[in-house]
PDB file of N, CA and C in Angstrom:
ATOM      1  N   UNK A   1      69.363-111.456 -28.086  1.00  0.00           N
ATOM      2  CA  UNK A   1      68.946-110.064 -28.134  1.00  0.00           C
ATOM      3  C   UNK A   1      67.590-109.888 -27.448  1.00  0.00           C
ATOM      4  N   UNK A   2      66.200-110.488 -28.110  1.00  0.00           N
ATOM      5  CA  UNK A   2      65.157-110.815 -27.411  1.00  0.00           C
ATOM      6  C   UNK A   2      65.537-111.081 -25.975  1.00  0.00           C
ATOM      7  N   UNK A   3      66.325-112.026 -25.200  1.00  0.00           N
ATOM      8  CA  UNK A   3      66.365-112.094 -23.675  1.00  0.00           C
ATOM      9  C   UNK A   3      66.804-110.751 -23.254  1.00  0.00           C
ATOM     10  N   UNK A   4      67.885-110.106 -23.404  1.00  0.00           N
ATOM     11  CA  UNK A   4      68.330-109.014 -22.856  1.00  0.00           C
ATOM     12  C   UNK A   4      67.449-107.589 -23.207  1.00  0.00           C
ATOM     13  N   UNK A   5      66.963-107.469 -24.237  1.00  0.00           N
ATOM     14  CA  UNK A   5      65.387-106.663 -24.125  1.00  0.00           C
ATOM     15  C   UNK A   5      64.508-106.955 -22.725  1.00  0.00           C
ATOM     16  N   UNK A   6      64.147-108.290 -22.519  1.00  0.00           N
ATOM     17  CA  UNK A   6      62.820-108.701 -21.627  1.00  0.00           C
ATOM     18  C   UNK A   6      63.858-108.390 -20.327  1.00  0.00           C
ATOM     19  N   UNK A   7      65.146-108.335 -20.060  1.00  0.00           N
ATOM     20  CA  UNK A   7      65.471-108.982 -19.069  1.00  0.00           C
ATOM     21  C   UNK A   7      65.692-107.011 -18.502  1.00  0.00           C
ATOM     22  N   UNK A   8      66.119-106.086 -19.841  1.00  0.00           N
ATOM     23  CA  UNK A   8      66.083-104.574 -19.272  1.00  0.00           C
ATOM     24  C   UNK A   8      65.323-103.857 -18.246  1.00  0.00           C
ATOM     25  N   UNK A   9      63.838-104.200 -19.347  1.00  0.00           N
ATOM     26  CA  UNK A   9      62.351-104.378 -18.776  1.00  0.00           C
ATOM     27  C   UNK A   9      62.208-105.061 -17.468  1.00  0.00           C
ATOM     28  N   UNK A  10      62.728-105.718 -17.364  1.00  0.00           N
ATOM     29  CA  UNK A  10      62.702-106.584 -15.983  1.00  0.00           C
ATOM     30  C   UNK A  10      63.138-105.961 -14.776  1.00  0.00           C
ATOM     31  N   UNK A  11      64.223-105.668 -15.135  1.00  0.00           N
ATOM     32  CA  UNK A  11      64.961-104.673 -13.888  1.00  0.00           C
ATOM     33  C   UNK A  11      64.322-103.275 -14.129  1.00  0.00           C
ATOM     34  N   UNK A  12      63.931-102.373 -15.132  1.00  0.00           N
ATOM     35  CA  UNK A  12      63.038-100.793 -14.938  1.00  0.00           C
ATOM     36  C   UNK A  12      62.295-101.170 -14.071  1.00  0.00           C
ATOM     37  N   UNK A  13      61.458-102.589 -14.173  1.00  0.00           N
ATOM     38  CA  UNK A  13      60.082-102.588 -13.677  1.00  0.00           C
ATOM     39  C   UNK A  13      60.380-102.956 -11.964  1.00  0.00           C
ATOM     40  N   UNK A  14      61.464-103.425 -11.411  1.00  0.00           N
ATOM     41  CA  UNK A  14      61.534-103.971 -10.456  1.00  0.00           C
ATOM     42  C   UNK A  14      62.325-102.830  -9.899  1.00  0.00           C
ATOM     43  N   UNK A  15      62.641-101.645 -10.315  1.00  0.00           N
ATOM     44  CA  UNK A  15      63.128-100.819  -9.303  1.00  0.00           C
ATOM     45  C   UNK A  15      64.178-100.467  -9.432  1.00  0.00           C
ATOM     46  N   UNK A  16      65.521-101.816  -9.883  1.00  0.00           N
ATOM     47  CA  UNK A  16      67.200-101.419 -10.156  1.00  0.00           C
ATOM     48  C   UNK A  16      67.369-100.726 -11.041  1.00  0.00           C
ATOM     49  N   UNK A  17      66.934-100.167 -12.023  1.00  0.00           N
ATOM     50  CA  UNK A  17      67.503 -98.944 -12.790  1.00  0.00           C
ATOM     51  C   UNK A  17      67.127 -98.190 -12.502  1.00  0.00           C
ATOM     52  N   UNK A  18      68.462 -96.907 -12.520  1.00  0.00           N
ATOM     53  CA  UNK A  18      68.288 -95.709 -12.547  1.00  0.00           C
ATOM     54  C   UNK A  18      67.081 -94.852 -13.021  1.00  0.00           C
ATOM     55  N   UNK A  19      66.850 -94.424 -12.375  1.00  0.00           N
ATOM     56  CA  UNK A  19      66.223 -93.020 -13.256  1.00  0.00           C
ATOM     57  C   UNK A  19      66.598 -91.851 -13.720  1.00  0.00           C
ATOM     58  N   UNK A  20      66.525 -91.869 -15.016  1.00  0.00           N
ATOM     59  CA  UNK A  20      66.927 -91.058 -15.958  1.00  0.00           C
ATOM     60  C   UNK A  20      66.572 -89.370 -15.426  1.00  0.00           C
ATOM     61  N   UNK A  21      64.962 -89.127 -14.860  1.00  0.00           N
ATOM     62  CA  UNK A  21      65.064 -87.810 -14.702  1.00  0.00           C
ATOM     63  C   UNK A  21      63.806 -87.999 -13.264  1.00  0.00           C
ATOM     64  N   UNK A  22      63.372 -87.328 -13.268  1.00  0.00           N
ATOM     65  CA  UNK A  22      62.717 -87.162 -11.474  1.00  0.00           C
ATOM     66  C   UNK A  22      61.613 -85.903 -12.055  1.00  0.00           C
ATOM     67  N   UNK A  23      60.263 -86.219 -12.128  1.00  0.00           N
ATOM     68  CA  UNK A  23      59.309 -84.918 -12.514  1.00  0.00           C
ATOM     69  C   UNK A  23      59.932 -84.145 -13.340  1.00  0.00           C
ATOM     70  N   UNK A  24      60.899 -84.326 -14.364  1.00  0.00           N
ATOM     71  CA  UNK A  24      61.603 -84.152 -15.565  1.00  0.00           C
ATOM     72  C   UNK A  24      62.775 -82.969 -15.323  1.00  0.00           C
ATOM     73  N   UNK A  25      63.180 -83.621 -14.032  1.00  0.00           N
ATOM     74  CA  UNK A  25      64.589 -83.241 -13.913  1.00  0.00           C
ATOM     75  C   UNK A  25      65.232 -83.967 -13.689  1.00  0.00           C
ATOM     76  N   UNK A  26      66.054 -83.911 -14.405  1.00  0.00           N
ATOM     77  CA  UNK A  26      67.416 -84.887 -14.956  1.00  0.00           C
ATOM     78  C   UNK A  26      68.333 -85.224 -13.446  1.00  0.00           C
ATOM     79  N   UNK A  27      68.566 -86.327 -13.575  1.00  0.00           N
ATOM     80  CA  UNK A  27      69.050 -86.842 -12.639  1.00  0.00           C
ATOM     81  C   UNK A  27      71.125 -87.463 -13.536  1.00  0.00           C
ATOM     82  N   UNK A  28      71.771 -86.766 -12.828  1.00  0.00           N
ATOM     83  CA  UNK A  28      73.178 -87.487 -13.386  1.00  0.00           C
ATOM     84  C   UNK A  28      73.573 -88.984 -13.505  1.00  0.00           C
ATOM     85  N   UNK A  29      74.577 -88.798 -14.055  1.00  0.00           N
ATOM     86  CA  UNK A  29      74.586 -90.648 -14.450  1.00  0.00           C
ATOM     87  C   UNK A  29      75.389 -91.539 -12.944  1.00  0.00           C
ATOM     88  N   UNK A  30      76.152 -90.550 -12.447  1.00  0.00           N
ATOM     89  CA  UNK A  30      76.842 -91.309 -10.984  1.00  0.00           C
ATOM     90  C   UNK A  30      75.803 -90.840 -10.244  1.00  0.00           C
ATOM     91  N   UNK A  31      74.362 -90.753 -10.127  1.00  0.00           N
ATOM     92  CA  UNK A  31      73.626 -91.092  -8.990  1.00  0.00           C
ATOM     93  C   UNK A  31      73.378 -92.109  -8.282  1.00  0.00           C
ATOM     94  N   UNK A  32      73.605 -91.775  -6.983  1.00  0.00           N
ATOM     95  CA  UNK A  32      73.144 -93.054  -6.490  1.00  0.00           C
ATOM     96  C   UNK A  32      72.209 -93.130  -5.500  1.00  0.00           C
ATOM     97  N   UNK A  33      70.558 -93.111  -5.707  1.00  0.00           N
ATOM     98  CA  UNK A  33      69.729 -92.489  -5.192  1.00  0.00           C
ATOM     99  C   UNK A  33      69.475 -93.307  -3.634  1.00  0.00           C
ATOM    100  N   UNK A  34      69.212 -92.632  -2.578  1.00  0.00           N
ATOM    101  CA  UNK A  34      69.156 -93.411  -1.076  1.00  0.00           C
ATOM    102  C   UNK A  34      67.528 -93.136  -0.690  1.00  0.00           C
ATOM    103  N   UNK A  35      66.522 -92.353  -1.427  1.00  0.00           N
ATOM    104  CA  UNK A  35      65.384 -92.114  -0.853  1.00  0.00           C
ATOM    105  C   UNK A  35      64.568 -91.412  -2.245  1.00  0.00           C
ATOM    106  N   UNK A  36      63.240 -91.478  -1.686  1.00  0.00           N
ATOM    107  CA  UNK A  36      62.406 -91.288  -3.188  1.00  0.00           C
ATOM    108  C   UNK A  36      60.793 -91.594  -2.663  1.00  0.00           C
ATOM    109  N   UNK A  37      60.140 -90.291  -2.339  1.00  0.00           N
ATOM    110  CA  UNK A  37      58.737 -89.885  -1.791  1.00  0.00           C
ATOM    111  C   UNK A  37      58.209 -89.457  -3.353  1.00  0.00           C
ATOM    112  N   UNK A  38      57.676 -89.925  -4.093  1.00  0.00           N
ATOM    113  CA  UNK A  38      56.885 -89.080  -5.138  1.00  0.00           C
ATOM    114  C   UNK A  38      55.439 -89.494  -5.291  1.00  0.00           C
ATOM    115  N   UNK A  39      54.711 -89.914  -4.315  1.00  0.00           N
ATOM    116  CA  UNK A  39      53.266 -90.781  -4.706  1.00  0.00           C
ATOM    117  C   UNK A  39      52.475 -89.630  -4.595  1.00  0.00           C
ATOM    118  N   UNK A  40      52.789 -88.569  -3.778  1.00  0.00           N
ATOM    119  CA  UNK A  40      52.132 -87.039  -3.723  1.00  0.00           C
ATOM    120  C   UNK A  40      53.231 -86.054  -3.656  1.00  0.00           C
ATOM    121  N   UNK A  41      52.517 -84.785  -3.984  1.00  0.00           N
ATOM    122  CA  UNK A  41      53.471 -83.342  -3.850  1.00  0.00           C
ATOM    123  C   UNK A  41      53.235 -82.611  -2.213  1.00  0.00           C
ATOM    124  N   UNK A  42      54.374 -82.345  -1.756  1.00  0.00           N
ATOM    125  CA  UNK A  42      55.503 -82.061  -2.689  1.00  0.00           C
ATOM    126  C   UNK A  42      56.450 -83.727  -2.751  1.00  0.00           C
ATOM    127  N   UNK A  43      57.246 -84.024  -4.051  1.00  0.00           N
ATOM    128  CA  UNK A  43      57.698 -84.976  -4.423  1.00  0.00           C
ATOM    129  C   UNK A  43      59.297 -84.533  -4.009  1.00  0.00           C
ATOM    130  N   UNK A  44      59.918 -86.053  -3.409  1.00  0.00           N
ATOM    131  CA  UNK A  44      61.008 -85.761  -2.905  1.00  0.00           C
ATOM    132  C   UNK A  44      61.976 -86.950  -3.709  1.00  0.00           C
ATOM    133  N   UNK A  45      63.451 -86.820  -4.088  1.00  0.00           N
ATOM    134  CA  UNK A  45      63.658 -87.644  -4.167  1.00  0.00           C
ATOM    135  C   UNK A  45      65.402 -87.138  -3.594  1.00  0.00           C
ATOM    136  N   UNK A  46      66.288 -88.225  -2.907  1.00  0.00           N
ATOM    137  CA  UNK A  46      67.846 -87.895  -2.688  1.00  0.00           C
ATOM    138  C   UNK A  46      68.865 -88.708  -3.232  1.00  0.00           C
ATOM    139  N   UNK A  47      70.059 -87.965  -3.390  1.00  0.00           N
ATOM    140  CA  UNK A  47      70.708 -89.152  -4.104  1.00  0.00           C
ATOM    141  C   UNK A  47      72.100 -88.841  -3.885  1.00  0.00           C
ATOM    142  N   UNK A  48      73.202 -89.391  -3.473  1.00  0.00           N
ATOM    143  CA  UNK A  48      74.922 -89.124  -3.584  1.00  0.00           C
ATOM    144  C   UNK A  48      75.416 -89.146  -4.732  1.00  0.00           C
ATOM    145  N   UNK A  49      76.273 -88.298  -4.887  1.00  0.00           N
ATOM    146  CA  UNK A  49      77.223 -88.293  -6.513  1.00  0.00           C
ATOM    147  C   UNK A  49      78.785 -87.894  -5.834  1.00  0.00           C
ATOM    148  N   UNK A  50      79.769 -88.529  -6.421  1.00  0.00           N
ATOM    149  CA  UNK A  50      80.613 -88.000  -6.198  1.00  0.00           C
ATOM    150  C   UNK A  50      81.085 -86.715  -6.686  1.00  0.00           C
ATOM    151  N   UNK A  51      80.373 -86.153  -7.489  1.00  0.00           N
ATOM    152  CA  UNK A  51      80.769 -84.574  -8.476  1.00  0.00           C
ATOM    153  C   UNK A  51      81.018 -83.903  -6.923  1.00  0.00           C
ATOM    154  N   UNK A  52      81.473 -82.628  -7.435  1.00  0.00           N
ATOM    155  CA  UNK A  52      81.711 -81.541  -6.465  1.00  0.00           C
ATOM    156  C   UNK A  52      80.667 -80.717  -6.720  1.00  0.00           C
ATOM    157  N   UNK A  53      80.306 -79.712  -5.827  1.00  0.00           N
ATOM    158  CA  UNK A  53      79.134 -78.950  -5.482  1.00  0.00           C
ATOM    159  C   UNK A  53      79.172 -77.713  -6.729  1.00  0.00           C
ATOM    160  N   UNK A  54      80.130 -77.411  -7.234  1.00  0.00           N
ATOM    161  CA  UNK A  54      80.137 -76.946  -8.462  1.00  0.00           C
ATOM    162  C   UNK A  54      79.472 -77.298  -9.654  1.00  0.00           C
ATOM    163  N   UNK A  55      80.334 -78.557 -10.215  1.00  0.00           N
ATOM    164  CA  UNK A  55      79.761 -79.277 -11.079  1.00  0.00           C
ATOM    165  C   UNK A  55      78.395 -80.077 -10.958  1.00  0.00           C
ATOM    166  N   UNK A  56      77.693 -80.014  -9.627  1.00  0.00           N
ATOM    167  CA  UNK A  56      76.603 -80.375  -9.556  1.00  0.00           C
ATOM    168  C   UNK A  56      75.628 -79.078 -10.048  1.00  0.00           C
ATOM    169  N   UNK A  57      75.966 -77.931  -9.427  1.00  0.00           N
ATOM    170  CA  UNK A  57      75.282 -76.817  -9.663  1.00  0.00           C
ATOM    171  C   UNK A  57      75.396 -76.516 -11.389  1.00  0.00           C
ATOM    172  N   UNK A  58      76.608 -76.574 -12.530  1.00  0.00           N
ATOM    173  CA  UNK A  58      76.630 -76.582 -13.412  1.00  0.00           C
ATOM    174  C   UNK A  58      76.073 -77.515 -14.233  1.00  0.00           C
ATOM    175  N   UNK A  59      76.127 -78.677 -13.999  1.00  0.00           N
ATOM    176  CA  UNK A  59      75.284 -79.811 -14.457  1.00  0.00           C
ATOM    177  C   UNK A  59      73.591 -79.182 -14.464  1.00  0.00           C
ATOM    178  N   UNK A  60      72.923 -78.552 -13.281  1.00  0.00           N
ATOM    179  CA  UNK A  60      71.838 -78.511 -13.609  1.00  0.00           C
ATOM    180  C   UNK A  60      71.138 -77.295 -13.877  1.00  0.00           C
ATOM    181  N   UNK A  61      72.367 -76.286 -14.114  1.00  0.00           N
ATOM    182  CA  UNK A  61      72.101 -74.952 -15.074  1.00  0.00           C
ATOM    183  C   UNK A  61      72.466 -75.616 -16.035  1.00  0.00           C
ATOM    184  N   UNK A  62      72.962 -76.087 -17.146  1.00  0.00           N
ATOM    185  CA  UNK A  62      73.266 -76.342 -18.277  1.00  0.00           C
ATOM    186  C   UNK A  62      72.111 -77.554 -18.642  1.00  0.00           C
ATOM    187  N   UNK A  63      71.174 -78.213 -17.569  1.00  0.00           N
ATOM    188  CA  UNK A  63      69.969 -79.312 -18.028  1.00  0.00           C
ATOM    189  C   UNK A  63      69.028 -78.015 -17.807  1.00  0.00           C
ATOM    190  N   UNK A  64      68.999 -77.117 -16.793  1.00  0.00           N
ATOM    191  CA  UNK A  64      67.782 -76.526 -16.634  1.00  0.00           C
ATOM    192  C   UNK A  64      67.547 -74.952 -16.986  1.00  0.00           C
ATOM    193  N   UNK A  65      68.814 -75.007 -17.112  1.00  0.00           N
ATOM    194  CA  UNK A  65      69.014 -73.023 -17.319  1.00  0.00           C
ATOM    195  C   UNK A  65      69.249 -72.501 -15.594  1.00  0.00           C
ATOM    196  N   UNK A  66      69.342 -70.989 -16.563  1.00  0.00           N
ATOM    197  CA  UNK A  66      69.536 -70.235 -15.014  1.00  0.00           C
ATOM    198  C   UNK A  66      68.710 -70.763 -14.225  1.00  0.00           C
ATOM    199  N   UNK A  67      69.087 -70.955 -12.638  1.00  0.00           N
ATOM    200  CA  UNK A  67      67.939 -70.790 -11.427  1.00  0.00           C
ATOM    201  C   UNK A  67      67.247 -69.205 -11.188  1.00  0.00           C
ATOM    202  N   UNK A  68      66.025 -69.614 -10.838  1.00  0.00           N
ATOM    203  CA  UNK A  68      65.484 -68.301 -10.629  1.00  0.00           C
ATOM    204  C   UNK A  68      65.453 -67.905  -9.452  1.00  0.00           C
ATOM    205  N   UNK A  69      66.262 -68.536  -8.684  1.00  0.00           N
ATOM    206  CA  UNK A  69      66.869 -67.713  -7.057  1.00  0.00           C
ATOM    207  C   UNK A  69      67.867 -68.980  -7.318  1.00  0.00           C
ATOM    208  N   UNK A  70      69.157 -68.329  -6.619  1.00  0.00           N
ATOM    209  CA  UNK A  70      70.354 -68.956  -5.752  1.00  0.00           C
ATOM    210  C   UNK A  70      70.885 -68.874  -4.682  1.00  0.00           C
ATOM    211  N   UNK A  71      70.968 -69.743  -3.366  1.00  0.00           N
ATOM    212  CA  UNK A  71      71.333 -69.343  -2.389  1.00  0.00           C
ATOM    213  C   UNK A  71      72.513 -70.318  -1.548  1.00  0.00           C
ATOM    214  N   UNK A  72      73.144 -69.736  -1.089  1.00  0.00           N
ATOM    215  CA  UNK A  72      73.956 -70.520   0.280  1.00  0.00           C
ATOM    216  C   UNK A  72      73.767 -70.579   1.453  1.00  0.00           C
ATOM    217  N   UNK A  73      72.637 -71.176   2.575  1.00  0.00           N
ATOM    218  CA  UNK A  73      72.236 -71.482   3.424  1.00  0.00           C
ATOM    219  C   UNK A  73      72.841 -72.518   4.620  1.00  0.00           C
ATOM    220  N   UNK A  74      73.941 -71.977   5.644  1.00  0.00           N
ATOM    221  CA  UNK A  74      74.350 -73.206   6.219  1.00  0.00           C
ATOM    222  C   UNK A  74      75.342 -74.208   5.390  1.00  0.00           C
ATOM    223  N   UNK A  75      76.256 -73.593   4.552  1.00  0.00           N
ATOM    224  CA  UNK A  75      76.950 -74.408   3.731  1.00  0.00           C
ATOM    225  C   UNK A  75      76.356 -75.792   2.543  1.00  0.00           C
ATOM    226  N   UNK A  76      74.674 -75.240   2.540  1.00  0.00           N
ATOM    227  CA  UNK A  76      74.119 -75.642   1.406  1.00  0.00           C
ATOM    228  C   UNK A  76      73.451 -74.923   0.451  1.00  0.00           C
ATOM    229  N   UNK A  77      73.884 -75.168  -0.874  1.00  0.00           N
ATOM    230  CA  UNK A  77      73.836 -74.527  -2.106  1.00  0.00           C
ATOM    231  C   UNK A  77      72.105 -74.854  -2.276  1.00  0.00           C
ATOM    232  N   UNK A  78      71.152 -73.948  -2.372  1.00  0.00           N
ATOM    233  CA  UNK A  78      69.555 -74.320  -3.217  1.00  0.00           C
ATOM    234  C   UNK A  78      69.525 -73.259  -4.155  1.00  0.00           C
ATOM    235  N   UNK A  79      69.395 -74.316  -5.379  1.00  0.00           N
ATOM    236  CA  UNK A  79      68.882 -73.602  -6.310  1.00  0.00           C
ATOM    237  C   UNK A  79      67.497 -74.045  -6.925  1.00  0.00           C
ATOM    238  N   UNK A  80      66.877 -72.719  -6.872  1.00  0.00           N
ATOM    239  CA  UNK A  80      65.366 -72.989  -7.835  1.00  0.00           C
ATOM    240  C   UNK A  80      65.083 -72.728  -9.023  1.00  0.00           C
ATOM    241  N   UNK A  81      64.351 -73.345  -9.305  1.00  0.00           N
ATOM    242  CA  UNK A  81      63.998 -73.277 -11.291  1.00  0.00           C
ATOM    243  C   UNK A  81      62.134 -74.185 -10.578  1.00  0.00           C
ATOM    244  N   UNK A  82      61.874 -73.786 -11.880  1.00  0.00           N
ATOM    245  CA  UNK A  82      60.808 -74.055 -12.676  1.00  0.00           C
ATOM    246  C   UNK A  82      61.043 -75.128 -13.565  1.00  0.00           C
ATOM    247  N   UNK A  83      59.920 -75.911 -13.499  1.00  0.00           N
ATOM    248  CA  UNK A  83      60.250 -77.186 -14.688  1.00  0.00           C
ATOM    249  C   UNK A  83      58.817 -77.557 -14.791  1.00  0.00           C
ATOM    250  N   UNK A  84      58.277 -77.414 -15.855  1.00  0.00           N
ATOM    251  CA  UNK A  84      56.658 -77.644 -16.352  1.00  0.00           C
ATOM    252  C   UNK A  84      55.814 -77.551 -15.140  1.00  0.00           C
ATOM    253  N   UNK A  85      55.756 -75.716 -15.183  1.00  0.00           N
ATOM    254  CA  UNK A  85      54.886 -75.235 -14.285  1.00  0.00           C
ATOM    255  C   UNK A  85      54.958 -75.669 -12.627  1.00  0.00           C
ATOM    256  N   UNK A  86      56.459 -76.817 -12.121  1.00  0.00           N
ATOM    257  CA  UNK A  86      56.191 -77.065 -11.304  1.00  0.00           C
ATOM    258  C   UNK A  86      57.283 -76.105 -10.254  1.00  0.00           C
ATOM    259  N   UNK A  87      57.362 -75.882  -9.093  1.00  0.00           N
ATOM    260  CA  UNK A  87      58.807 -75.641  -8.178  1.00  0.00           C
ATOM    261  C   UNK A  87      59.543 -76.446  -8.461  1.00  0.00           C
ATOM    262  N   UNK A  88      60.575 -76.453  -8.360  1.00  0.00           N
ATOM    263  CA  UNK A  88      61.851 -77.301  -8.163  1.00  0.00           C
ATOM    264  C   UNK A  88      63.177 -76.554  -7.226  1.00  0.00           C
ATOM    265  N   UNK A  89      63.200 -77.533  -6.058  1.00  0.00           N
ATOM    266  CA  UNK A  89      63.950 -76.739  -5.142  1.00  0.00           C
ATOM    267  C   UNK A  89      65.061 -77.775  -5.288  1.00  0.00           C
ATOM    268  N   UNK A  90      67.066 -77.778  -5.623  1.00  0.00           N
ATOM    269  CA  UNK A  90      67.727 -78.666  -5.573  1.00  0.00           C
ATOM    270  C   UNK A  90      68.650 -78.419  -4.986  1.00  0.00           C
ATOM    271  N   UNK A  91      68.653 -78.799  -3.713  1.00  0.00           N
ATOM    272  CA  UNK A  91      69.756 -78.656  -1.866  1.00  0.00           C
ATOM    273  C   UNK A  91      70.923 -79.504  -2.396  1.00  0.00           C
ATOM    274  N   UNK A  92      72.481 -78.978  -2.784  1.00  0.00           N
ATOM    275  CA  UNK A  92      73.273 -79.773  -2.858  1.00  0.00           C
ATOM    276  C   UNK A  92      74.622 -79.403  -1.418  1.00  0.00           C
ATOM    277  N   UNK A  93      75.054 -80.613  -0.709  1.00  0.00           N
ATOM    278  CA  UNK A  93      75.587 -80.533   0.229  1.00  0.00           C
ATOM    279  C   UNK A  93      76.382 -81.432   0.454  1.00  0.00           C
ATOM    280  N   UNK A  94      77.957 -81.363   1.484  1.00  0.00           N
ATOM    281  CA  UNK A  94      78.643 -82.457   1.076  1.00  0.00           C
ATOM    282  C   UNK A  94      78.568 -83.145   2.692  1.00  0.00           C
ATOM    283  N   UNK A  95      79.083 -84.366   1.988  1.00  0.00           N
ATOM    284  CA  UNK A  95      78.655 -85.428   3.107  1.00  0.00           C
ATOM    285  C   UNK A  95      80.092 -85.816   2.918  1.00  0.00           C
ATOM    286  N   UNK A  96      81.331 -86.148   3.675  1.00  0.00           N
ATOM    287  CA  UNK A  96      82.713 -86.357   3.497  1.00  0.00           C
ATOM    288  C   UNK A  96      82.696 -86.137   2.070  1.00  0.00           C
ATOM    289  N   UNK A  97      83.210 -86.824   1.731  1.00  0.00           N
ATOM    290  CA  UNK A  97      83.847 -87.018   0.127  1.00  0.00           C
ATOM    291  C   UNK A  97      82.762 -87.270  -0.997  1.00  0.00           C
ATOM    292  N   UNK A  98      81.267 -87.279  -0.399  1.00  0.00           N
ATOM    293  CA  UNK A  98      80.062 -87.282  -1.457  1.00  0.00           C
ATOM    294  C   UNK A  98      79.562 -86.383  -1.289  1.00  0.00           C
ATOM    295  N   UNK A  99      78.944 -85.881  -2.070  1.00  0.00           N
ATOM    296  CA  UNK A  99      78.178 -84.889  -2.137  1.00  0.00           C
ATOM    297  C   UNK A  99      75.970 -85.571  -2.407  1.00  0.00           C
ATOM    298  N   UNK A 100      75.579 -84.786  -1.222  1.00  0.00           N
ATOM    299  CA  UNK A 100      74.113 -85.484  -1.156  1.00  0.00           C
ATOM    300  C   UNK A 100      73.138 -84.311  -1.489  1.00  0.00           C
ATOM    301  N   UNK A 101      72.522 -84.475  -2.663  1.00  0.00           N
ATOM    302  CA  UNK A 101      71.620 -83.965  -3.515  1.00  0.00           C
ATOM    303  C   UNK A 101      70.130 -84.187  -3.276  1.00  0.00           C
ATOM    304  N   UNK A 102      69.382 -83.251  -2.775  1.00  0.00           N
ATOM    305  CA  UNK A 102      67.663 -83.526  -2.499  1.00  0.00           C
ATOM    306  C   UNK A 102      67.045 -82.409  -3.893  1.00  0.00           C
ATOM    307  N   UNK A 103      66.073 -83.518  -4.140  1.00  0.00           N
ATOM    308  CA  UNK A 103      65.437 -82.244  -5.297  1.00  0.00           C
ATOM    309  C   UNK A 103      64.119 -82.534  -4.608  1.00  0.00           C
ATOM    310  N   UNK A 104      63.229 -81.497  -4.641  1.00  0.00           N
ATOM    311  CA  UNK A 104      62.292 -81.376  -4.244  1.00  0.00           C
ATOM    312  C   UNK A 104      60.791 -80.809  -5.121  1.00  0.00           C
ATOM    313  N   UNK A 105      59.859 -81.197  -5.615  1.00  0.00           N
ATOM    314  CA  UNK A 105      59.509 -80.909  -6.548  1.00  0.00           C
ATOM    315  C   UNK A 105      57.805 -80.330  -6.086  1.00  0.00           C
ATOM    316  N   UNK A 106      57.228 -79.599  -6.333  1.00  0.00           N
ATOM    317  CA  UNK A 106      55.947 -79.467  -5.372  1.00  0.00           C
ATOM    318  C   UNK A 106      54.937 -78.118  -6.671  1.00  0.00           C
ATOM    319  N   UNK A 107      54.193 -78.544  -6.757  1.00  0.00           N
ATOM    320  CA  UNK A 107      53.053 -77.896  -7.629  1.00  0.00           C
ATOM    321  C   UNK A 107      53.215 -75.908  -7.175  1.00  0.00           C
TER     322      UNK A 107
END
């Protein structure tokens, strides 16, 4: 039990686990993140899911509430919200059969 505790810790700290949420927006459990700028704002991070552009958009009204603008731009969905005082801009778009998710996070 003790090894597989140290060994969890081991992998958070080295990078292979997931992240749970991104400037405390929730990130889904089939993410699979390809890029990740957050050392300054605005903070970027991207990631593929296989969900559909629906259920991506419902997934993060139901973590974040309504967006406070919605748009379709070029066959990509951005929706904005607010999340502890910060922007949050989240571009969902499909890439063949994945769908590639940028959240963008900026003071």
């Amino acid at each position: 039990m003790r090894l597989a505790v140290l060994f969890s810790v081991a992998l958070t700290f080295s990078g292979i686990a997931a992240a749970d949420d991104f400037y405390q927006v929730p990130i889904p459990a089939d993410a699979r993140e390809f890029a990740r700028l957050d050392s300054k704002m605005p903070a970027v991070l991207s990631y593929f899911s296989q969900q559909t552009d629906s259920a991506l958009r419902d997934y993060y009204v139901q973590q974040l509430g309504q967006p406070d603008n919605e748009q379709t731009l070029y066959g990509r969905l951005h929706l904005y919200f607010r999340v502890n005082n910060n922007q949050v801009r989240i571009l969902i778009s499909s890439q063949n059969d994945w769908r590639q998710v940028d959240i963008m996070v900026q003071n």
